[in-house]
PDB file of N, CA and C in Angstrom:
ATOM      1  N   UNK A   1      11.870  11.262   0.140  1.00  0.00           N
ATOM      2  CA  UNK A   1      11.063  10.497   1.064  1.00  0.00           C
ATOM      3  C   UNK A   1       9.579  10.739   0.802  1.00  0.00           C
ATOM      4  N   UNK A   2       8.817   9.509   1.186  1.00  0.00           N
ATOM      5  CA  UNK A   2       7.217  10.351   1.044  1.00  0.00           C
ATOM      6  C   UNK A   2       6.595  10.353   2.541  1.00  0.00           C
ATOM      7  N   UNK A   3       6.666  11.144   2.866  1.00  0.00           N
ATOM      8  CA  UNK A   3       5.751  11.455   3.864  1.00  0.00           C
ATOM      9  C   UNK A   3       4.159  11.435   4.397  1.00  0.00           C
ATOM     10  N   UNK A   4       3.608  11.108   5.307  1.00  0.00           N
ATOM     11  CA  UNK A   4       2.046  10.814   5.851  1.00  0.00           C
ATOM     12  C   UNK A   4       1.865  11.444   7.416  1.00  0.00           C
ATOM     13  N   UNK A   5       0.870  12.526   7.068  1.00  0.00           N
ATOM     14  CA  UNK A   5       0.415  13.347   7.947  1.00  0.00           C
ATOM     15  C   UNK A   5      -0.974  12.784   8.452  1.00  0.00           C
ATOM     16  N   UNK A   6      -0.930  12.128   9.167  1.00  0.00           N
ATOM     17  CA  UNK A   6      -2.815  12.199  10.287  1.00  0.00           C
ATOM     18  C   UNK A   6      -3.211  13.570  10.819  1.00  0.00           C
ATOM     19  N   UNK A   7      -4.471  13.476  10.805  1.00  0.00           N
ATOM     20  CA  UNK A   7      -4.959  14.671  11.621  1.00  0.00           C
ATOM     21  C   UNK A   7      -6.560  14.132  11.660  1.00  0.00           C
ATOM     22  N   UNK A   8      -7.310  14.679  12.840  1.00  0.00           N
ATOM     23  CA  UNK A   8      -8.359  14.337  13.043  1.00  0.00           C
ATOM     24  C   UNK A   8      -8.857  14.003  14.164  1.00  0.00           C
ATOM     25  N   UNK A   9      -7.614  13.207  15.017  1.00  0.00           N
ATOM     26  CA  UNK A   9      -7.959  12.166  16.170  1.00  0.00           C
ATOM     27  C   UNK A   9      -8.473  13.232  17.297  1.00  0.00           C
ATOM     28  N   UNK A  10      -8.921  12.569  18.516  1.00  0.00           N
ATOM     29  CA  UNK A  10      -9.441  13.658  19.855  1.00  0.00           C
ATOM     30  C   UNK A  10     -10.426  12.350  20.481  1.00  0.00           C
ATOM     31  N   UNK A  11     -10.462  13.500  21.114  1.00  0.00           N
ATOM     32  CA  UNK A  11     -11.516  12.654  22.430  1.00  0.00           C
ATOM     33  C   UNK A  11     -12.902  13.053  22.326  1.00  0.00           C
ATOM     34  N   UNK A  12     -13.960  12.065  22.352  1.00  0.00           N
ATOM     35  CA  UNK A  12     -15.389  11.795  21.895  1.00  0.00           C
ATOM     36  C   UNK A  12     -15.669  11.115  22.610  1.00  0.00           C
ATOM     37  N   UNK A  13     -17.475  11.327  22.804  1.00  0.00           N
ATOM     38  CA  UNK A  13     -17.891  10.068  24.073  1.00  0.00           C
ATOM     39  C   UNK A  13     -18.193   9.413  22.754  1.00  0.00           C
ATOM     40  N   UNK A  14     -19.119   8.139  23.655  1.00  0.00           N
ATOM     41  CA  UNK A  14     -19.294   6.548  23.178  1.00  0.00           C
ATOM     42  C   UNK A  14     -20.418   6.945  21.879  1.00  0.00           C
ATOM     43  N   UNK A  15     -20.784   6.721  20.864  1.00  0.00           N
ATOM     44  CA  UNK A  15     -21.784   6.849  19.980  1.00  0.00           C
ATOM     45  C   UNK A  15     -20.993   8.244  19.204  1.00  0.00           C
ATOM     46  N   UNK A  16     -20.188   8.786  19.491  1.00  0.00           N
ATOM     47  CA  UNK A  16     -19.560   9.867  18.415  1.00  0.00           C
ATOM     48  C   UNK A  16     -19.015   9.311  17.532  1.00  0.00           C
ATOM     49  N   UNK A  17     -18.722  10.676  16.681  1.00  0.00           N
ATOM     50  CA  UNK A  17     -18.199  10.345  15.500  1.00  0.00           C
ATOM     51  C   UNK A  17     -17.026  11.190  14.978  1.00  0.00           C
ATOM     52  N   UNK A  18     -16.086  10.704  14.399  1.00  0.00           N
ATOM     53  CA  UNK A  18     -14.698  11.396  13.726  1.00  0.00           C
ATOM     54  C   UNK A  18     -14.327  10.860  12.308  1.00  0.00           C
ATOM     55  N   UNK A  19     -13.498  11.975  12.021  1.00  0.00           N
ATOM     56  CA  UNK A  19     -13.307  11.867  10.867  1.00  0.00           C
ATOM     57  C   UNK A  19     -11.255  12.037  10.930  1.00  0.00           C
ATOM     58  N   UNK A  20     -10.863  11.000  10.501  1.00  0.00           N
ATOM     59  CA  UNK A  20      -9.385  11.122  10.339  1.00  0.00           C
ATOM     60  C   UNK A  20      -9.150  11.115   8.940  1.00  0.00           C
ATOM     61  N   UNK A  21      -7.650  11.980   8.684  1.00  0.00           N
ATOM     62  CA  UNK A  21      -7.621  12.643   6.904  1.00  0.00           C
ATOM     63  C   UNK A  21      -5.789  11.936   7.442  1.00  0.00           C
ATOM     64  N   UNK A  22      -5.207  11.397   6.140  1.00  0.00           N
ATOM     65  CA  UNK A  22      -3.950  11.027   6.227  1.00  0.00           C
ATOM     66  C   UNK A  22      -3.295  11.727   4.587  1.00  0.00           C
ATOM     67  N   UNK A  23      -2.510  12.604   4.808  1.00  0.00           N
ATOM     68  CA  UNK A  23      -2.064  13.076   3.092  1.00  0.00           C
ATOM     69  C   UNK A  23      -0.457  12.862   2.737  1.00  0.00           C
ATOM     70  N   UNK A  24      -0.258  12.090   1.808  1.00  0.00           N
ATOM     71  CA  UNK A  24       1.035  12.193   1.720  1.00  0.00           C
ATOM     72  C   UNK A  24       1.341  12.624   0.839  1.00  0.00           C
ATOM     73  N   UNK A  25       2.594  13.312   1.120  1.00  0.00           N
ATOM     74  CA  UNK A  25       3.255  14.246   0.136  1.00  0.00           C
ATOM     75  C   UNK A  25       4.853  13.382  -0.422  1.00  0.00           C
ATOM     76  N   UNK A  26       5.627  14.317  -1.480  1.00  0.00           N
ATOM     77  CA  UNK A  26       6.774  13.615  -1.732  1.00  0.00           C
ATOM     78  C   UNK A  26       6.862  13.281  -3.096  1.00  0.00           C
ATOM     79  N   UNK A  27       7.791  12.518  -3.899  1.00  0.00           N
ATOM     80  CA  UNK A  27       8.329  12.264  -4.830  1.00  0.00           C
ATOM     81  C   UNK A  27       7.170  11.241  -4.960  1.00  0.00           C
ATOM     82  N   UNK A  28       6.120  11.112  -5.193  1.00  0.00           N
ATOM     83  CA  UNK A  28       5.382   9.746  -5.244  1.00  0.00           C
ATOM     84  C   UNK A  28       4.832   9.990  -6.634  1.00  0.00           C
ATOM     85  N   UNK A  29       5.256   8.757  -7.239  1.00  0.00           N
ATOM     86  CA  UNK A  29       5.019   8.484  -8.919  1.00  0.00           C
ATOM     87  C   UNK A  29       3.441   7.987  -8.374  1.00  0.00           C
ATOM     88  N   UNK A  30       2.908   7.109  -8.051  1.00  0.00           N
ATOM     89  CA  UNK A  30       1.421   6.656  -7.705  1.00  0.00           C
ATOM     90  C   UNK A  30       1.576   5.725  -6.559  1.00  0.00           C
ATOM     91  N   UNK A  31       0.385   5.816  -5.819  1.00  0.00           N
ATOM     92  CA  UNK A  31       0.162   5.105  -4.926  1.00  0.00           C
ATOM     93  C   UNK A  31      -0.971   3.805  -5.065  1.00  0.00           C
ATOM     94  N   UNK A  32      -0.246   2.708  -4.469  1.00  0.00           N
ATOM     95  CA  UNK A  32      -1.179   1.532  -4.578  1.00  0.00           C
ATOM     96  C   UNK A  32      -2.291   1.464  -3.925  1.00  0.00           C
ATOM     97  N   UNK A  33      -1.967   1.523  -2.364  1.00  0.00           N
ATOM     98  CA  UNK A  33      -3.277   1.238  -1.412  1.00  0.00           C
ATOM     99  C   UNK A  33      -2.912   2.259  -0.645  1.00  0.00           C
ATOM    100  N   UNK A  34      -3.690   2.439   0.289  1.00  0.00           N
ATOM    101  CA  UNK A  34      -3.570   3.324   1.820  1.00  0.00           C
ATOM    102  C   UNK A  34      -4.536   2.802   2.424  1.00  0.00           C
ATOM    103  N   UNK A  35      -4.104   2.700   3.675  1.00  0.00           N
ATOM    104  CA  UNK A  35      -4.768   2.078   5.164  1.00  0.00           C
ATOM    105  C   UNK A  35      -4.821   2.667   6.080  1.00  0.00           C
ATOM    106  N   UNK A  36      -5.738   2.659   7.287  1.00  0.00           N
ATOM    107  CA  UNK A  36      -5.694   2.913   8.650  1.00  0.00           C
ATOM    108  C   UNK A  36      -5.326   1.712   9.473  1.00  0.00           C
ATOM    109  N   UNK A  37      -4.093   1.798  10.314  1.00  0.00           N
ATOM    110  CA  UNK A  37      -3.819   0.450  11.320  1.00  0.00           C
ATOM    111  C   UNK A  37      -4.145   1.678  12.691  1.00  0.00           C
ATOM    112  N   UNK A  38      -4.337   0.712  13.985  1.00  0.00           N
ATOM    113  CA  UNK A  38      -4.390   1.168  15.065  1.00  0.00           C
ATOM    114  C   UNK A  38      -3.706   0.604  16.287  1.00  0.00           C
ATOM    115  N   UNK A  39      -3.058   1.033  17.262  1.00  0.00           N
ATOM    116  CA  UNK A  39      -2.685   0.456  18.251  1.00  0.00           C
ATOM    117  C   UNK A  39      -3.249   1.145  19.442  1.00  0.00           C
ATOM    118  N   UNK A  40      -3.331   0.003  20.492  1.00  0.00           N
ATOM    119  CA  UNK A  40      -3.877   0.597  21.774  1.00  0.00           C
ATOM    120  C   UNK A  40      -2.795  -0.068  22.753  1.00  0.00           C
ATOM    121  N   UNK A  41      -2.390   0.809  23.904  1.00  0.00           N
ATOM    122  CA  UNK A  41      -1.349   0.114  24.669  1.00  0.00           C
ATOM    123  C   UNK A  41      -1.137  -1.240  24.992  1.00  0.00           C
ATOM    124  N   UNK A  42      -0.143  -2.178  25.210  1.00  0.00           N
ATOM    125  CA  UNK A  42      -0.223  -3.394  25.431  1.00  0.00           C
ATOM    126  C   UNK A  42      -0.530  -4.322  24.204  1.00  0.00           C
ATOM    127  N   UNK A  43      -1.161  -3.748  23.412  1.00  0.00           N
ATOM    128  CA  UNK A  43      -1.779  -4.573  22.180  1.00  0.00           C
ATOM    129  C   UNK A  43      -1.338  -4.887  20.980  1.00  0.00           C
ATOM    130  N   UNK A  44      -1.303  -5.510  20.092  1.00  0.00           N
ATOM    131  CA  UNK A  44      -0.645  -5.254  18.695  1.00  0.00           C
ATOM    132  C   UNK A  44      -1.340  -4.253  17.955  1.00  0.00           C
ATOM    133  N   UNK A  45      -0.356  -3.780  16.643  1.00  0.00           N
ATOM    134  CA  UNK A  45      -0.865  -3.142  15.702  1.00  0.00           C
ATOM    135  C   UNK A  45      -2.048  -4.042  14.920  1.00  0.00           C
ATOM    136  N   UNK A  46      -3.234  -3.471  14.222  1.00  0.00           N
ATOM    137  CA  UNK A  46      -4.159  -4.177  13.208  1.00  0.00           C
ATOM    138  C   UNK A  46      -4.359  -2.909  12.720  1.00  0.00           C
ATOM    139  N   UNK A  47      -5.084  -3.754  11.672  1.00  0.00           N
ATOM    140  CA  UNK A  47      -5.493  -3.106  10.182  1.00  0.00           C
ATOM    141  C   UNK A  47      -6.764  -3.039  10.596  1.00  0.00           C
ATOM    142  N   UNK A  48      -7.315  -1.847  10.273  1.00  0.00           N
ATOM    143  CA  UNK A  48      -8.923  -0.808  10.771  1.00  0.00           C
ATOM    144  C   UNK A  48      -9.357  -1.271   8.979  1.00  0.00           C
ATOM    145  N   UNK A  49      -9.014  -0.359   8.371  1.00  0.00           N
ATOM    146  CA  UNK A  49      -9.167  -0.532   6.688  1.00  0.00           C
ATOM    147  C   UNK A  49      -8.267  -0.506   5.517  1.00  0.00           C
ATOM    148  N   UNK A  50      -8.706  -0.609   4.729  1.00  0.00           N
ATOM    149  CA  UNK A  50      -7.903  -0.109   3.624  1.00  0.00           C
ATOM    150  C   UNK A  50      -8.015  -0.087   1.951  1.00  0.00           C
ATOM    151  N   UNK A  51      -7.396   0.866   1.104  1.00  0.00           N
ATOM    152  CA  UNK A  51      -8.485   1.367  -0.095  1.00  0.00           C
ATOM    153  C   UNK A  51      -7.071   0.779  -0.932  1.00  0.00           C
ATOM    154  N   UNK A  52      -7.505   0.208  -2.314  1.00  0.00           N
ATOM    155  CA  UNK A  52      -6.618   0.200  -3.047  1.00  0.00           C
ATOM    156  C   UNK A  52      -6.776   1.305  -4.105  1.00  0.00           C
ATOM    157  N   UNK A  53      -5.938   1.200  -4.969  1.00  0.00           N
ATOM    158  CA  UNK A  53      -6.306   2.753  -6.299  1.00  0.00           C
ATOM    159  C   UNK A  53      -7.384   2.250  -6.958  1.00  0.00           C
ATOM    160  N   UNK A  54      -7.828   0.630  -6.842  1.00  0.00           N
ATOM    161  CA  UNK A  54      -9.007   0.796  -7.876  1.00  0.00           C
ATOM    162  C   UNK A  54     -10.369   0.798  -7.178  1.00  0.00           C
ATOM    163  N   UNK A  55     -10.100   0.865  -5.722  1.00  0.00           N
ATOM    164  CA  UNK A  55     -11.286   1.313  -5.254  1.00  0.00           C
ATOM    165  C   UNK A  55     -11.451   0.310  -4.280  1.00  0.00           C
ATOM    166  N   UNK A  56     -10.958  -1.000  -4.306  1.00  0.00           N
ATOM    167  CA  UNK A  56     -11.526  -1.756  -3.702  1.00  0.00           C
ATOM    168  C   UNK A  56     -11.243  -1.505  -1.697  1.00  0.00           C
ATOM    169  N   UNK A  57     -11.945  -1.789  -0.930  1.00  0.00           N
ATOM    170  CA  UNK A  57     -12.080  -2.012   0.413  1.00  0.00           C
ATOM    171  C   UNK A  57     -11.945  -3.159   1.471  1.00  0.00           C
ATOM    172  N   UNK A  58     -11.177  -2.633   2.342  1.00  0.00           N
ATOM    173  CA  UNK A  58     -11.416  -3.664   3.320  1.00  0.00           C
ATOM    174  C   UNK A  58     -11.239  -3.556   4.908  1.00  0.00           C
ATOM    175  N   UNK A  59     -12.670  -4.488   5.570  1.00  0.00           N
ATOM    176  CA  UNK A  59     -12.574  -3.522   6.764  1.00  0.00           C
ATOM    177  C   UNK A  59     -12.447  -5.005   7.833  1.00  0.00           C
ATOM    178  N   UNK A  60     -12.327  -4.452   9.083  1.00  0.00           N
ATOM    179  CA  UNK A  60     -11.603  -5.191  10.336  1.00  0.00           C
ATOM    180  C   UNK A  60     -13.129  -5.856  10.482  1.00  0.00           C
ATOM    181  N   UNK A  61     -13.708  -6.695  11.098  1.00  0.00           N
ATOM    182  CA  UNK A  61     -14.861  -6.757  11.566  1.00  0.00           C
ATOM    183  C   UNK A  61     -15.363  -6.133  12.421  1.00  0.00           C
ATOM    184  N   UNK A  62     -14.689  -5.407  13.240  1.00  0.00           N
ATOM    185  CA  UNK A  62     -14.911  -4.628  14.568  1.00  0.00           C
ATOM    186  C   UNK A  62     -15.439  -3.297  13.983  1.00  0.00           C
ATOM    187  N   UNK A  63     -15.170  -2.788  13.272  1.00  0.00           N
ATOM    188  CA  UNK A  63     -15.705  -1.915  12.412  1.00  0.00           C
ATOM    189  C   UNK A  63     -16.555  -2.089  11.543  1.00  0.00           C
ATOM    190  N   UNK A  64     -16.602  -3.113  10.608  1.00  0.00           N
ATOM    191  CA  UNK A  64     -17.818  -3.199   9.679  1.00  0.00           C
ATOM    192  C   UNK A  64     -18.929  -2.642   9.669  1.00  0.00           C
ATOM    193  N   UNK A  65     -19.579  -1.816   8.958  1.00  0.00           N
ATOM    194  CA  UNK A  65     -20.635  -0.782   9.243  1.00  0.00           C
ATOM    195  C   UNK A  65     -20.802   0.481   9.900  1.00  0.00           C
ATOM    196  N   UNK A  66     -19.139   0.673  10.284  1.00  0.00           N
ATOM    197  CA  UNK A  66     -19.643   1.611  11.792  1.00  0.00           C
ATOM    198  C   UNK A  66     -18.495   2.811  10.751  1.00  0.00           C
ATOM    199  N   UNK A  67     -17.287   2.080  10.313  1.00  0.00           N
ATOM    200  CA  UNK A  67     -16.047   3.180   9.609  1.00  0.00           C
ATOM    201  C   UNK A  67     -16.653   3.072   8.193  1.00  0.00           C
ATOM    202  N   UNK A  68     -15.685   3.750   7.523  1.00  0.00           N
ATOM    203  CA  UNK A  68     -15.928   3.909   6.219  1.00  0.00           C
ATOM    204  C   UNK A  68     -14.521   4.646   5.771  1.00  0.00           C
ATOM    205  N   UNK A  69     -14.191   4.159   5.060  1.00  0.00           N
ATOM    206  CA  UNK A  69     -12.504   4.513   4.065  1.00  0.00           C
ATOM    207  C   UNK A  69     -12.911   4.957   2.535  1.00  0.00           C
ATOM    208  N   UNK A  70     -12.067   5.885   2.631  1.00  0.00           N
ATOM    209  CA  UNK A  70     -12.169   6.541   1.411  1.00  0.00           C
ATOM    210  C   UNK A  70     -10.483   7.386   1.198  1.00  0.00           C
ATOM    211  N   UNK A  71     -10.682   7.774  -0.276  1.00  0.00           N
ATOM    212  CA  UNK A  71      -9.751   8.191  -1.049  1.00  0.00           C
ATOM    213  C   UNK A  71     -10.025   9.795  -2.222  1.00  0.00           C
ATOM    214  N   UNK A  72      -8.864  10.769  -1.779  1.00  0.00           N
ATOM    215  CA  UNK A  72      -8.975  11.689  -3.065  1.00  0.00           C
ATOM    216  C   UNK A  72      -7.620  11.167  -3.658  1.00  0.00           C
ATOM    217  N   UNK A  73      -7.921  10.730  -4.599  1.00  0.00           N
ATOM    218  CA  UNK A  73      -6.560  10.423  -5.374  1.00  0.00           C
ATOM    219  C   UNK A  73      -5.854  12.026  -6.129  1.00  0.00           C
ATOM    220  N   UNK A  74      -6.460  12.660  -6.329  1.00  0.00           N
ATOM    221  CA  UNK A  74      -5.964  14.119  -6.751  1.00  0.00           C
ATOM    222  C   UNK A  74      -5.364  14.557  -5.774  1.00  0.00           C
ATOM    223  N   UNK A  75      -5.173  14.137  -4.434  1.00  0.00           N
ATOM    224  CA  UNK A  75      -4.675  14.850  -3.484  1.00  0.00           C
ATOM    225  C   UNK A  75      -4.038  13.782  -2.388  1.00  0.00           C
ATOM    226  N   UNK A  76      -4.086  12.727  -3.433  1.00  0.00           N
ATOM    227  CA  UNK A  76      -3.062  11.379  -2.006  1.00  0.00           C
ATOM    228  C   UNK A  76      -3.579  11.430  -0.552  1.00  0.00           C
ATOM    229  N   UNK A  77      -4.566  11.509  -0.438  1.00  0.00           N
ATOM    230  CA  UNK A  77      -5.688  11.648   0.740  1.00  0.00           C
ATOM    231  C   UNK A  77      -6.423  10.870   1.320  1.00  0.00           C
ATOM    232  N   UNK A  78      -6.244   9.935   2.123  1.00  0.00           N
ATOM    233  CA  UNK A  78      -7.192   8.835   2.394  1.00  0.00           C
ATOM    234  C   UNK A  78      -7.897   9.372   4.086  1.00  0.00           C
ATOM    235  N   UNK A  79      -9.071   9.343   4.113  1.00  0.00           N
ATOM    236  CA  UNK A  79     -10.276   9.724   5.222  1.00  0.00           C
ATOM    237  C   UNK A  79     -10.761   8.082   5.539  1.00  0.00           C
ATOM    238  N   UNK A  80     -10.893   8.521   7.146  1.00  0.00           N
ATOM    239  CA  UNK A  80     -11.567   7.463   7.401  1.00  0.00           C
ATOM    240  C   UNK A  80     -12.834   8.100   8.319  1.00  0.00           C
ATOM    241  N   UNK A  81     -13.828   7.941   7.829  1.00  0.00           N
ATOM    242  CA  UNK A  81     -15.241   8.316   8.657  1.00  0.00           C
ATOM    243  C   UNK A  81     -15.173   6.982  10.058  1.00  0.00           C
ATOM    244  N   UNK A  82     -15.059   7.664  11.108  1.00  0.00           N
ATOM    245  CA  UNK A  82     -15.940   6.918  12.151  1.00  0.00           C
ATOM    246  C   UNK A  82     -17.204   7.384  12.903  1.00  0.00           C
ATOM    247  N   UNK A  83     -17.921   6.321  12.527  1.00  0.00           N
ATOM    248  CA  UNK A  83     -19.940   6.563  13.082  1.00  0.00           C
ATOM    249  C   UNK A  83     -19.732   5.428  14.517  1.00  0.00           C
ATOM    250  N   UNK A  84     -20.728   6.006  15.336  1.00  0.00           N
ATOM    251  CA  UNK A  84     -20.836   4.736  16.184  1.00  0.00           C
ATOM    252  C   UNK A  84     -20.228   4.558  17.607  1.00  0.00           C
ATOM    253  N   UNK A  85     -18.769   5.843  17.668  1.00  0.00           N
ATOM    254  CA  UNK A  85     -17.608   5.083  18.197  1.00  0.00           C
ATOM    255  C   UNK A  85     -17.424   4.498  19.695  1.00  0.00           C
ATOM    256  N   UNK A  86     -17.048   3.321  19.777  1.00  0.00           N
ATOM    257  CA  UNK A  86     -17.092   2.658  20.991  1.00  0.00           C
ATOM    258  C   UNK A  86     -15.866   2.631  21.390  1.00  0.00           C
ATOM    259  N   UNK A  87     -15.528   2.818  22.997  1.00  0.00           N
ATOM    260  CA  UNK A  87     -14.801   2.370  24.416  1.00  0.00           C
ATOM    261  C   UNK A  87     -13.314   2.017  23.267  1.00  0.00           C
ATOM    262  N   UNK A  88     -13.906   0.972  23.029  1.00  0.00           N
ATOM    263  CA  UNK A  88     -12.742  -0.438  22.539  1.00  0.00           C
ATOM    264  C   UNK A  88     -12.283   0.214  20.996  1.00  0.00           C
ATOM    265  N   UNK A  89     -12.438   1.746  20.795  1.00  0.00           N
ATOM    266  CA  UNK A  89     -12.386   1.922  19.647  1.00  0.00           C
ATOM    267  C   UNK A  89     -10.905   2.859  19.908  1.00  0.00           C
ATOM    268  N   UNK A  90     -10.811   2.892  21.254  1.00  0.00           N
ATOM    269  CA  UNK A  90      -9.439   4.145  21.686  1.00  0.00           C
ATOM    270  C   UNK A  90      -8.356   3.105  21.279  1.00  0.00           C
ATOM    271  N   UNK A  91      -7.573   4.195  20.568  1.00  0.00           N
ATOM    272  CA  UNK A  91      -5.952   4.056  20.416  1.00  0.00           C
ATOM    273  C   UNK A  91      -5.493   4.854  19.529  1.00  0.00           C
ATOM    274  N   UNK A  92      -4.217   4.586  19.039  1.00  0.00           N
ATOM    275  CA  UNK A  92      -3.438   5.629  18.218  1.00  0.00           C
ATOM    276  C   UNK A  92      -3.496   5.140  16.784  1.00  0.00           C
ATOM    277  N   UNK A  93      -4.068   5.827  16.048  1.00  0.00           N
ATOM    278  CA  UNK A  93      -4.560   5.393  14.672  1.00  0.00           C
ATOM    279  C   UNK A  93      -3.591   6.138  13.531  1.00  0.00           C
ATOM    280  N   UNK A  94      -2.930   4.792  13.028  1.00  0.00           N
ATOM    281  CA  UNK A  94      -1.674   5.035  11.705  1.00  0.00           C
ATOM    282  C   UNK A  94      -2.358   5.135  10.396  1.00  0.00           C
ATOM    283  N   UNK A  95      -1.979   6.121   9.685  1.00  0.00           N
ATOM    284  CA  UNK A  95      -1.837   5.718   8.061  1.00  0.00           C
ATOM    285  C   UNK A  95      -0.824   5.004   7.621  1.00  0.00           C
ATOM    286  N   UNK A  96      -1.196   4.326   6.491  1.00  0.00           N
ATOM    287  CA  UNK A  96      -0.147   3.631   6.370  1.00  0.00           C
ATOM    288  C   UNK A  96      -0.669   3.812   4.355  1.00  0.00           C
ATOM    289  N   UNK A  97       0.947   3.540   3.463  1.00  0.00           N
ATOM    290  CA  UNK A  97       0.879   3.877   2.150  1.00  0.00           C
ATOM    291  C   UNK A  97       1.435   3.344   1.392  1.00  0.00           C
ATOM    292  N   UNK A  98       1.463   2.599   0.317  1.00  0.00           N
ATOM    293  CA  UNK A  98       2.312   1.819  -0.744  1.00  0.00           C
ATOM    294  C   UNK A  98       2.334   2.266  -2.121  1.00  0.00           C
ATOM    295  N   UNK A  99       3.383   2.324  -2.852  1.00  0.00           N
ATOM    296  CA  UNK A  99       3.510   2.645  -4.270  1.00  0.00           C
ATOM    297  C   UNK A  99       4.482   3.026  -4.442  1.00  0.00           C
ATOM    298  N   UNK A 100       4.787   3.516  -5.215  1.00  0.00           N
ATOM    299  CA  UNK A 100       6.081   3.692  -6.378  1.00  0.00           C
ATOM    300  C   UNK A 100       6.546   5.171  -6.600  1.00  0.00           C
ATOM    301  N   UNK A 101       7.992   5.723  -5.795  1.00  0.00           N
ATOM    302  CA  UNK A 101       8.221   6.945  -6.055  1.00  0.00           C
ATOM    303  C   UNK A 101       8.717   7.389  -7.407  1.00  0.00           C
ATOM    304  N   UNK A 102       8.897   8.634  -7.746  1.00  0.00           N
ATOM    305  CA  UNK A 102       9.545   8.766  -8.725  1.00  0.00           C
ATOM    306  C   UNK A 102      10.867   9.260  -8.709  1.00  0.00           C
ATOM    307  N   UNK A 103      11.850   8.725  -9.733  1.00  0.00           N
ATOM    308  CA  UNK A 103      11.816   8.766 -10.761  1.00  0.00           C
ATOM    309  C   UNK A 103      11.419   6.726 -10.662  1.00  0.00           C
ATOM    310  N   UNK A 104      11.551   6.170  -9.926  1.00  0.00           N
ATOM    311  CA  UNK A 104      11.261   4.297  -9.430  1.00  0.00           C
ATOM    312  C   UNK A 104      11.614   3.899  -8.623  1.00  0.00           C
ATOM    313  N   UNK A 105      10.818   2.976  -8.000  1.00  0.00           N
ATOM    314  CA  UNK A 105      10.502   2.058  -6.816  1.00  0.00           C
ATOM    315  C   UNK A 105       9.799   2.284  -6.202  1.00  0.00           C
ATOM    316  N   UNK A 106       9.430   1.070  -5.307  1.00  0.00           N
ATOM    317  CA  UNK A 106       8.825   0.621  -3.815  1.00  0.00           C
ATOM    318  C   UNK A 106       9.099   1.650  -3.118  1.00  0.00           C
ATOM    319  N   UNK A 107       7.616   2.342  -2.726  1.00  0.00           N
ATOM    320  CA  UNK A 107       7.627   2.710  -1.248  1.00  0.00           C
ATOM    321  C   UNK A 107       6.549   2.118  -0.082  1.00  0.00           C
ATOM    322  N   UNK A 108       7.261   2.381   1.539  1.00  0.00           N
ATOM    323  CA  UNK A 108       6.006   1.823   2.189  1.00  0.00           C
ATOM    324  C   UNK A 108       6.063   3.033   3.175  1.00  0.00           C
ATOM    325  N   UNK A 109       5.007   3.789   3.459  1.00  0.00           N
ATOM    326  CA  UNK A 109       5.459   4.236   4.839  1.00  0.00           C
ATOM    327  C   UNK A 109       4.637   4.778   5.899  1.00  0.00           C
ATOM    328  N   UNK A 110       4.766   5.123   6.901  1.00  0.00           N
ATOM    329  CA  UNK A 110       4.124   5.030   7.760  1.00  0.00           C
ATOM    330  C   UNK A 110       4.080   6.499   8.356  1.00  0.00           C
ATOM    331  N   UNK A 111       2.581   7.015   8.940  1.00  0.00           N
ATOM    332  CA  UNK A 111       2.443   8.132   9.385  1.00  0.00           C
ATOM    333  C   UNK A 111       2.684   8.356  10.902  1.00  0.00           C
ATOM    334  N   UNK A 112       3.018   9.517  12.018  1.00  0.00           N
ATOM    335  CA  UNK A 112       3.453   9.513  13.379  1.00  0.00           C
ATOM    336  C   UNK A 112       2.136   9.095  14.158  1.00  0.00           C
ATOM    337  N   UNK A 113       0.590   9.019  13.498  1.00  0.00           N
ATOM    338  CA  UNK A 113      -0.514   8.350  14.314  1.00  0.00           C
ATOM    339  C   UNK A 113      -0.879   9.560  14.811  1.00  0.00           C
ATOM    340  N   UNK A 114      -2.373   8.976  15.171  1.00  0.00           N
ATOM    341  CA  UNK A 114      -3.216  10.309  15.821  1.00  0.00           C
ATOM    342  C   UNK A 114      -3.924   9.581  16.721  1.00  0.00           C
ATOM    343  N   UNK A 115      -4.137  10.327  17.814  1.00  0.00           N
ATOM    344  CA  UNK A 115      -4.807   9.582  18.975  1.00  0.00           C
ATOM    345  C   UNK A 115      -6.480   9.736  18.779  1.00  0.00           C
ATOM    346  N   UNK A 116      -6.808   8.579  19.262  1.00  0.00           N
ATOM    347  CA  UNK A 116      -8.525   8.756  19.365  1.00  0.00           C
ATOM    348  C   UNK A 116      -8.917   7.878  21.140  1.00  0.00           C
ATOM    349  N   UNK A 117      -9.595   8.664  20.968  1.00  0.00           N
ATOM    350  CA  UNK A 117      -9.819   8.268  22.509  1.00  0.00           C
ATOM    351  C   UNK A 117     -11.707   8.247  23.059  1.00  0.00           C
ATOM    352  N   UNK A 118     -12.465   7.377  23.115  1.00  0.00           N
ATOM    353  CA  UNK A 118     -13.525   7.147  23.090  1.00  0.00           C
ATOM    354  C   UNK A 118     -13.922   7.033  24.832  1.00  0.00           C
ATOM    355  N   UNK A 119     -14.516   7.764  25.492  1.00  0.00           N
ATOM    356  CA  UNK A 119     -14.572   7.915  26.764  1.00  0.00           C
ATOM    357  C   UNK A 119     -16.031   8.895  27.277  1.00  0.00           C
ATOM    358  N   UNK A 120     -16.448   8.532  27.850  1.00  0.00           N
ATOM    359  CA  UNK A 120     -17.637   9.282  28.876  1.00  0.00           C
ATOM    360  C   UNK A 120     -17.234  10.205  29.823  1.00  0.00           C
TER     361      UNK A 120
END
């Protein structure tokens, strides 16, 4: 199996900042992309960001300027910097991971989420 650990999340007032780390471990021949999705009660899941292996990015608009996604590929590690953080920014924030275990195939999978909670 490959596995995805969050860590990072907590409670911050409005204009703070966090840093969430997602690492997966496991039989993983390489990984394609890794993402942050988020849910807040009542709401659907969305996509915060996400890094492919060649670097490329992509962010929610609600974030634009404020997160920042990144990758240690030596260590299957994807960070997401949050600057800025607002009210509407609380919920439970997933990693999420794609690529190819070894010895072959498709993997997708999903981390247990870390809470962030943006409050005065």
């Amino acid at each position: 199996q490959v596995q995805l650990v969050e860590s990072g999340g907590g409670l911050v007032q409005p204009g703070g900042s966090l840093r969430l780390s997602c690492a997966a471990s496991g039989s993983i021949f390489s990984i394609t992309a890794m993402g942050w999705y988020r849910q807040a009660p009542g709401k659907q899941r969305e996509l915060v960001a996400a890094i492919t292996s060649g670097g490329g990015t992509n962010y929610a608009d609600s974030v634009k300027g404020r997160f920042t996604i990144s990758r240690d590929n030596a260590k299957n590690t994807v960070y997401l910097q949050m600057n800025s953080l607002k009210p509407e920014d609380t919920a439970v924030y997933y990693c999420n991971a794609e690529g190819t275990v070894a010895p072959g195939g498709p993997f997708g999978s999903w981390g247990q989420g870390t809470q962030v909670t943006v409050s005065s």
